[in-house]
C-alpha atoms as a PDB file:
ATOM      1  CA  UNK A   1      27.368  23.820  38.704  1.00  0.00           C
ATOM      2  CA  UNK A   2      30.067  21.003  37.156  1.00  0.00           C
ATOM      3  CA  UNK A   3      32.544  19.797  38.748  1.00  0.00           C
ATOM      4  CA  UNK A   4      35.975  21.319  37.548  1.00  0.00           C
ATOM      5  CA  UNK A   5      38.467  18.682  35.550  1.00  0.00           C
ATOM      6  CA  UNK A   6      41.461  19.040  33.315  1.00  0.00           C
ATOM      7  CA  UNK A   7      39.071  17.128  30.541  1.00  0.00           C
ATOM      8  CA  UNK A   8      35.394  16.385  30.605  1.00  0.00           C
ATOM      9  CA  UNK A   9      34.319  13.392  30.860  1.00  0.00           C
ATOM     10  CA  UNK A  10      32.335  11.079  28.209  1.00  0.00           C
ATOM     11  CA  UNK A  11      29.363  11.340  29.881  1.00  0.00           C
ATOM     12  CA  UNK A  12      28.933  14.849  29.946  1.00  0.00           C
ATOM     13  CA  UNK A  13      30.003  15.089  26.093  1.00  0.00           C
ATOM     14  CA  UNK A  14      27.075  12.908  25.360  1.00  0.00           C
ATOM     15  CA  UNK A  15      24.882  15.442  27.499  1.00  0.00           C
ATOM     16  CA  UNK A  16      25.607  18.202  25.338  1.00  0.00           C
ATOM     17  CA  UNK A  17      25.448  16.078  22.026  1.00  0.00           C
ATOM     18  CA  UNK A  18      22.233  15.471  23.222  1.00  0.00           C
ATOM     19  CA  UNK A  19      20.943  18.838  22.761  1.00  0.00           C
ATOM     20  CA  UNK A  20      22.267  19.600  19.077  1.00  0.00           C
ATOM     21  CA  UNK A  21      18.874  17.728  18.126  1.00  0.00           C
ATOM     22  CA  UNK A  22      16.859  20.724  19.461  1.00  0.00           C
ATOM     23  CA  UNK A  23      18.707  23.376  17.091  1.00  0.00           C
ATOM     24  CA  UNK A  24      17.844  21.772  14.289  1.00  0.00           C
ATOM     25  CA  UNK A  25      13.676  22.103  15.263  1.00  0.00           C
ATOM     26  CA  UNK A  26      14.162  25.969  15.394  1.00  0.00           C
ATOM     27  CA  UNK A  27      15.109  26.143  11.595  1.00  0.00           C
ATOM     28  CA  UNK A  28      11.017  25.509  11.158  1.00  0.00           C
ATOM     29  CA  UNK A  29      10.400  28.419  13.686  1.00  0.00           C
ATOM     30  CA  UNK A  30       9.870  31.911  13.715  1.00  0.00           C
ATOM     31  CA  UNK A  31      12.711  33.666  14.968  1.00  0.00           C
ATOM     32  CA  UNK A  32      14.269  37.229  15.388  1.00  0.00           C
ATOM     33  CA  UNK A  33      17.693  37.545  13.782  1.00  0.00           C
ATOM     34  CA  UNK A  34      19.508  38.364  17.104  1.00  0.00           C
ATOM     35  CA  UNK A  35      17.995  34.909  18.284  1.00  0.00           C
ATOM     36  CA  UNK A  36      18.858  33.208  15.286  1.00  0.00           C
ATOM     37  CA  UNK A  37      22.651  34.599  15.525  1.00  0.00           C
ATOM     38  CA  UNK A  38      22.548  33.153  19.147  1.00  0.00           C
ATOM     39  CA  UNK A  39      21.121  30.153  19.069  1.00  0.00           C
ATOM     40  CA  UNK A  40      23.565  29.137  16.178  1.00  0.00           C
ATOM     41  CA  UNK A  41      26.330  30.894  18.077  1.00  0.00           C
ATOM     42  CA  UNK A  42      25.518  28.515  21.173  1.00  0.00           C
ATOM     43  CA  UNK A  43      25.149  25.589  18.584  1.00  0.00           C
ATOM     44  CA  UNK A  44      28.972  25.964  17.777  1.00  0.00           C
ATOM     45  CA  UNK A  45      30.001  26.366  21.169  1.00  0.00           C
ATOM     46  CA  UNK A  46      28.578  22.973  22.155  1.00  0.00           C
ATOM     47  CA  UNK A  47      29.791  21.149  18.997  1.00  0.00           C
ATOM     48  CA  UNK A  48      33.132  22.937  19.687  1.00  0.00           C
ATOM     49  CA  UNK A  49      33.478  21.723  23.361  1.00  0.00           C
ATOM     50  CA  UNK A  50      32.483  17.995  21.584  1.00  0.00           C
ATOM     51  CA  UNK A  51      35.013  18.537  19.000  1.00  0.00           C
ATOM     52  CA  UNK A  52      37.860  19.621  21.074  1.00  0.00           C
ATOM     53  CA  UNK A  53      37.149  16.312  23.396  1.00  0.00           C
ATOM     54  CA  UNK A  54      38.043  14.643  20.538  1.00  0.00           C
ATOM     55  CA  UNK A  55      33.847  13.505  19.764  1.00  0.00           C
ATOM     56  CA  UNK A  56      31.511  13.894  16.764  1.00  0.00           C
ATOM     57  CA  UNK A  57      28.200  14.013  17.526  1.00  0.00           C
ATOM     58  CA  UNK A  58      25.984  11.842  14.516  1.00  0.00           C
ATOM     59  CA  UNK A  59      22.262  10.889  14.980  1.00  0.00           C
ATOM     60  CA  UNK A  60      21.209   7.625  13.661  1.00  0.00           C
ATOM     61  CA  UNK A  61      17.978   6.160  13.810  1.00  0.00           C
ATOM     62  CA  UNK A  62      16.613   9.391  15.693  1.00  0.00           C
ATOM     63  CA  UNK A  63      19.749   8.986  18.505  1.00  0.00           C
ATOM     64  CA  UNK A  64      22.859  11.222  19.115  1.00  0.00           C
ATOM     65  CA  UNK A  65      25.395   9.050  19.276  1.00  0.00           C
ATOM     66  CA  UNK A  66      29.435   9.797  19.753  1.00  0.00           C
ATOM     67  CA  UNK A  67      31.790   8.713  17.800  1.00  0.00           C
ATOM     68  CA  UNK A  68      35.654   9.356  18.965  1.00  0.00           C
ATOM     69  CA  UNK A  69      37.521  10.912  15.881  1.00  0.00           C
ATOM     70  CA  UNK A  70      41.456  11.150  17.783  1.00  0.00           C
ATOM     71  CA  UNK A  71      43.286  10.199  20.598  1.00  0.00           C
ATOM     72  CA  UNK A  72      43.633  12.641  23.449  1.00  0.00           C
END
């Protein structure tokens, strides 16, 4: 369990920008279409929770990296 704040921290966005990698490898898998629906519905939850801390998560050189795109 996290620890409740009014914004999440930096550290924790990089966490979950972390994992966007690992969608990507299921494209070359077989999958049912309720999965599929899911696991790209969970996708856009965690790039919406990076988003709306005011991150983009890029890879570069085969590391997700976070870039701040506005001031909160």
């Amino acid at each position: 369990m996290s620890i409740l704040a009014i914004k999440s921290e930096r550290k924790a966005i990089a966490v979950l920008a972390k994992t966007l990698r690992y969608f990507g490898k299921t494209m070359l898998l077989s999958m049912s279409a309720i999965d599929e629906q899911d696991a790209k519905q969970a996708e856009n939850l965690i790039r919406g929770i990076i988003e709306t801390n005011g991150y983009k998560a890029l890879e570069k050189n085969g590391q997700t990296i976070i870039k701040k795109t506005k001031k909160n």
